[in-house]
C-alpha atoms as a PDB file:
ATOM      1  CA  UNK A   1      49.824 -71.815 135.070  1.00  0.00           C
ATOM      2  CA  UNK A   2      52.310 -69.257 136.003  1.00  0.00           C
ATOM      3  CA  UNK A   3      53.398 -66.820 133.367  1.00  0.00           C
ATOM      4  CA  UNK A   4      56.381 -64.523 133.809  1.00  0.00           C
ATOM      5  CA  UNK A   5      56.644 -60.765 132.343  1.00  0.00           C
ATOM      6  CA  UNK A   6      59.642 -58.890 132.247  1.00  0.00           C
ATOM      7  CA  UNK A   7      58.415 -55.123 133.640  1.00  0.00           C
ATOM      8  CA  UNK A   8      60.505 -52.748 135.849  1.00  0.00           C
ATOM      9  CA  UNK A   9      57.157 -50.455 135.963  1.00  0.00           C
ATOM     10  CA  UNK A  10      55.089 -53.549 136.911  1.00  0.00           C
ATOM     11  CA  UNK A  11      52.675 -51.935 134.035  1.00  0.00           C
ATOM     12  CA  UNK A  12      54.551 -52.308 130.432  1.00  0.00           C
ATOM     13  CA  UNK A  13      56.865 -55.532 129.296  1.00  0.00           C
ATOM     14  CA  UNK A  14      60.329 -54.395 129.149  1.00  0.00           C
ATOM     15  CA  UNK A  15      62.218 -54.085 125.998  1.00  0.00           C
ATOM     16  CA  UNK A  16      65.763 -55.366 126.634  1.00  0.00           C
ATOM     17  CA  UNK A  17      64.341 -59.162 128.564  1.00  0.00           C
ATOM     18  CA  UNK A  18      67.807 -59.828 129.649  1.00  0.00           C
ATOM     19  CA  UNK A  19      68.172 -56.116 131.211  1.00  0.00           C
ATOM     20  CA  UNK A  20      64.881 -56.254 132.826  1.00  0.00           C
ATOM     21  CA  UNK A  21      65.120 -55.612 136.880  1.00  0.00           C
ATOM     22  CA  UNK A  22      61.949 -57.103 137.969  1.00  0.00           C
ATOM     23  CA  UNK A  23      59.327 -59.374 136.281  1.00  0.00           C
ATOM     24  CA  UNK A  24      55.146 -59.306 137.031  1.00  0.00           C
ATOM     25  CA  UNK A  25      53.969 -63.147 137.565  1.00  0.00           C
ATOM     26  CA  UNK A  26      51.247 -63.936 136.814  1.00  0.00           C
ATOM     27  CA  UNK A  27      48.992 -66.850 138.553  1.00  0.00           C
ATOM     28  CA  UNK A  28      46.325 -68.413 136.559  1.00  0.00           C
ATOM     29  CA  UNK A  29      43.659 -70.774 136.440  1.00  0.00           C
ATOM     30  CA  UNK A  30      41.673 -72.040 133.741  1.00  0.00           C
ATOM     31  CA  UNK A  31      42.423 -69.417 131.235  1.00  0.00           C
ATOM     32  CA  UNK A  32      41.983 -66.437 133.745  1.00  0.00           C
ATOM     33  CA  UNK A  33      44.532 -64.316 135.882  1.00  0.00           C
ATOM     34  CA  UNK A  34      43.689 -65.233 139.666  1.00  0.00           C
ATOM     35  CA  UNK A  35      46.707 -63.346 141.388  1.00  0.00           C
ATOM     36  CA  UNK A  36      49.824 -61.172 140.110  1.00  0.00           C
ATOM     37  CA  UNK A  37      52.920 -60.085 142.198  1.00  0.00           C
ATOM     38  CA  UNK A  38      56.033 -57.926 141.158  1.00  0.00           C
ATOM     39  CA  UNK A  39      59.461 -60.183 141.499  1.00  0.00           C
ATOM     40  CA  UNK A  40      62.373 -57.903 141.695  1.00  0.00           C
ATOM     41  CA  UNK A  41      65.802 -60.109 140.259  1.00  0.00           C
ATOM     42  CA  UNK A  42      68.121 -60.102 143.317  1.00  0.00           C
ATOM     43  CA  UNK A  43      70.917 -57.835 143.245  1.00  0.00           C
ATOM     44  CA  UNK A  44      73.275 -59.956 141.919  1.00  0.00           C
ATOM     45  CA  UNK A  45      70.963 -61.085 138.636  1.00  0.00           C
ATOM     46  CA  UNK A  46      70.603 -57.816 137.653  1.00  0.00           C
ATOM     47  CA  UNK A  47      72.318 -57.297 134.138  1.00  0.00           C
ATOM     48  CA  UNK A  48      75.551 -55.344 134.734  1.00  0.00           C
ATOM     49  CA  UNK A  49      78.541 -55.867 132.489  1.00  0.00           C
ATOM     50  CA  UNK A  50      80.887 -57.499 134.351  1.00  0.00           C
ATOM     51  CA  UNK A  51      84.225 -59.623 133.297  1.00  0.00           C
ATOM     52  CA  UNK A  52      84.434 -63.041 134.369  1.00  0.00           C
ATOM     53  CA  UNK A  53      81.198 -64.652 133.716  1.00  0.00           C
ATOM     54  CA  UNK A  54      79.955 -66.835 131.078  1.00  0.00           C
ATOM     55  CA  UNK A  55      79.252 -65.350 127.600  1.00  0.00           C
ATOM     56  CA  UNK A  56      80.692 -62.371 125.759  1.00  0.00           C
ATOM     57  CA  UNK A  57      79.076 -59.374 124.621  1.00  0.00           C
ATOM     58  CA  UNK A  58      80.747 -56.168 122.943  1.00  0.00           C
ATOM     59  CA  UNK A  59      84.002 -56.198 124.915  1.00  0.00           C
ATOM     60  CA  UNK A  60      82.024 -57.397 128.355  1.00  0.00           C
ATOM     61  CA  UNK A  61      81.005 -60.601 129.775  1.00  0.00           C
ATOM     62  CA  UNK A  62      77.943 -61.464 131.158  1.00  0.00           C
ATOM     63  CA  UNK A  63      75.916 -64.787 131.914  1.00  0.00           C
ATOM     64  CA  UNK A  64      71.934 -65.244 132.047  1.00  0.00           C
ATOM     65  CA  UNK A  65      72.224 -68.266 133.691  1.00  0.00           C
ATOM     66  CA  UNK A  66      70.982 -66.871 137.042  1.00  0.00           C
ATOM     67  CA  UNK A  67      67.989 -65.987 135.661  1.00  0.00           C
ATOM     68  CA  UNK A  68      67.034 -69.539 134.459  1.00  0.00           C
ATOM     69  CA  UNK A  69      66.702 -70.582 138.455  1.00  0.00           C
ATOM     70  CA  UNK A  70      64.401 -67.214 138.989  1.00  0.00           C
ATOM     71  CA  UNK A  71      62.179 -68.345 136.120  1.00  0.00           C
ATOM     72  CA  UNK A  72      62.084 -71.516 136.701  1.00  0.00           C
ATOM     73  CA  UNK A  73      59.210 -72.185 138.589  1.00  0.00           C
ATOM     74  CA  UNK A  74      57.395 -70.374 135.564  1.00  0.00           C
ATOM     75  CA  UNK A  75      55.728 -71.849 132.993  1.00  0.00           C
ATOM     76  CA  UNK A  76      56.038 -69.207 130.018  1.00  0.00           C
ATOM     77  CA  UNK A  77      57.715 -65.803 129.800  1.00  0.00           C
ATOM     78  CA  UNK A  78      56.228 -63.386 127.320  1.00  0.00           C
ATOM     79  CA  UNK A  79      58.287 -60.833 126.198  1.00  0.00           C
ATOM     80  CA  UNK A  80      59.120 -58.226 123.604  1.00  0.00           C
ATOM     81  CA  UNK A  81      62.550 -58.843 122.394  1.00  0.00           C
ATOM     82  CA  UNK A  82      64.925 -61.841 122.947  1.00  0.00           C
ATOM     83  CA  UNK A  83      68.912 -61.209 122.077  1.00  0.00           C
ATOM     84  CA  UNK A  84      70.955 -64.245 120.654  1.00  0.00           C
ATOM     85  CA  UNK A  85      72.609 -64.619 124.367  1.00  0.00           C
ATOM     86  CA  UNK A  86      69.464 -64.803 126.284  1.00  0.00           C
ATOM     87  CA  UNK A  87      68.142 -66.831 123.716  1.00  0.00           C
ATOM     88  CA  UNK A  88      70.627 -70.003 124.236  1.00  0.00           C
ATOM     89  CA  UNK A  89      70.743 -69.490 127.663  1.00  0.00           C
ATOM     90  CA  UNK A  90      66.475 -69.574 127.984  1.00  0.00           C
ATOM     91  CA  UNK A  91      66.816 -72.809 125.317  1.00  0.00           C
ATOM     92  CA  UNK A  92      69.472 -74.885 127.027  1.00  0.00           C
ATOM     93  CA  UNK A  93      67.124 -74.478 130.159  1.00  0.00           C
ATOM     94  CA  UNK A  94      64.139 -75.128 128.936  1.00  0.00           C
ATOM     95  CA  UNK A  95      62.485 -71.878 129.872  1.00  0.00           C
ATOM     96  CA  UNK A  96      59.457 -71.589 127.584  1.00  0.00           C
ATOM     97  CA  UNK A  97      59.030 -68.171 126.078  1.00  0.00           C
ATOM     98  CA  UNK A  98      57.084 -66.615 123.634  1.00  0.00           C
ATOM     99  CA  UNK A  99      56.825 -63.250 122.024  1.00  0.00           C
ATOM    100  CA  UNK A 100      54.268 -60.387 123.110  1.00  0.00           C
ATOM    101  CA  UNK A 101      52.456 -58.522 120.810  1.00  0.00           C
ATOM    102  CA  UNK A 102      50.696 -56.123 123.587  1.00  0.00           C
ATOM    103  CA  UNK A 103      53.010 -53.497 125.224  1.00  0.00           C
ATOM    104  CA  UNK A 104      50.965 -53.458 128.861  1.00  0.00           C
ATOM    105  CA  UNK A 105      51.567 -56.936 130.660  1.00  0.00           C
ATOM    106  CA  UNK A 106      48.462 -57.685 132.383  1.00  0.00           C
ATOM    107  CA  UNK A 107      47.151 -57.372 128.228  1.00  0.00           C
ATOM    108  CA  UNK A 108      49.574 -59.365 126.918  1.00  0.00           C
ATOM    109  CA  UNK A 109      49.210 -62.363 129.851  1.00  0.00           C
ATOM    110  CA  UNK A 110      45.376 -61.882 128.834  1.00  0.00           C
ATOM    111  CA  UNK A 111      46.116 -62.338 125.087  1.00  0.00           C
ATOM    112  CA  UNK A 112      48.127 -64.905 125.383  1.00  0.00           C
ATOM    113  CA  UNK A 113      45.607 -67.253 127.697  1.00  0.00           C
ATOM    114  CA  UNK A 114      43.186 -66.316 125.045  1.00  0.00           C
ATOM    115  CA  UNK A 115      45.096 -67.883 122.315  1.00  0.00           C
ATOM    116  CA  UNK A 116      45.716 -71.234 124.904  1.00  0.00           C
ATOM    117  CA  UNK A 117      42.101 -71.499 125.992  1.00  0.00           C
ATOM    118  CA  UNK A 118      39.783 -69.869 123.473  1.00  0.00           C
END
C-alpha cells in the first residue's frame, strides 16, 4: 500500500492539503512502513492563484486537478484539513483520503495502518 502525506517539512502533515508543496509517501507492506520518500509537486501544481483555470475561489481561480495525476498512484492520502474545492476534485477522481488525527506524518501513516491491520 502506498499512502500519501501532505508535508513541506517532510516531518508534520500540512494544514492547507491543497497548498501543500511536497507530500511524504509512504511504502508499506503488511501493516508496516518499508520505505518513505519526499515528492515535491512540480512547479506548475503548486497552489498559486491564478485566473484561467478550473474552479473559483475568493476572486481567483484555481484547479486541483493536477494533483489527482500526482496522487494517483497512491492508495490513501491522510491529511488534516480538506476545503470544499479539493474535496470534489479528490471525489470525482477517486483519490481515497482520510483525515489525520496525529500532527507528525510518519505517526499518523503508523496510526492509520494500525486501525487497517490491528
Amino acid at each position: 500500500m502506498k499512502i500519501a502525506v501532505p508535508s513541506n517539512d517532510k516531518k508534520t502533515v500540512f494544514l492547507r492539503t491543497g497548498r501543500a508543496e511536497a507530500y511524504m509517501i509512504y511504502e508499506t507492506d503488511d501493516g508496516k512502513i518499508i520505505k518513505s520518500y519526499h515528492r515535491p509537486l512540480p512547479e506548475d501544481l503548486v497552489h498559486k492563484h491564478e485566473h484561467g483555470h478550473h474552479g473559483h475561489h475568493g476572486g481567483h481561480r484555481h484547479s486541483h486537478r493536477g494533483l489527482c495525476s500526482f496522487l494517483k498512484d497512491c492508495d490513501v492520502v491522510l491529511l488534516n484539513h480538506i476545503g470544499p474545492h479539493l474535496k470534489e476534485t479528490f471525489d470525482e477522481c477517486r483519490i481515497r483520503y482520510k483525515m489525520a488525527r496525529q500532527k507528525i506524518a510518519e505517526e499518523a501513516v503508523k496510526e492509520y495502518l494500525e486501525m487497517q491491520y490491528g
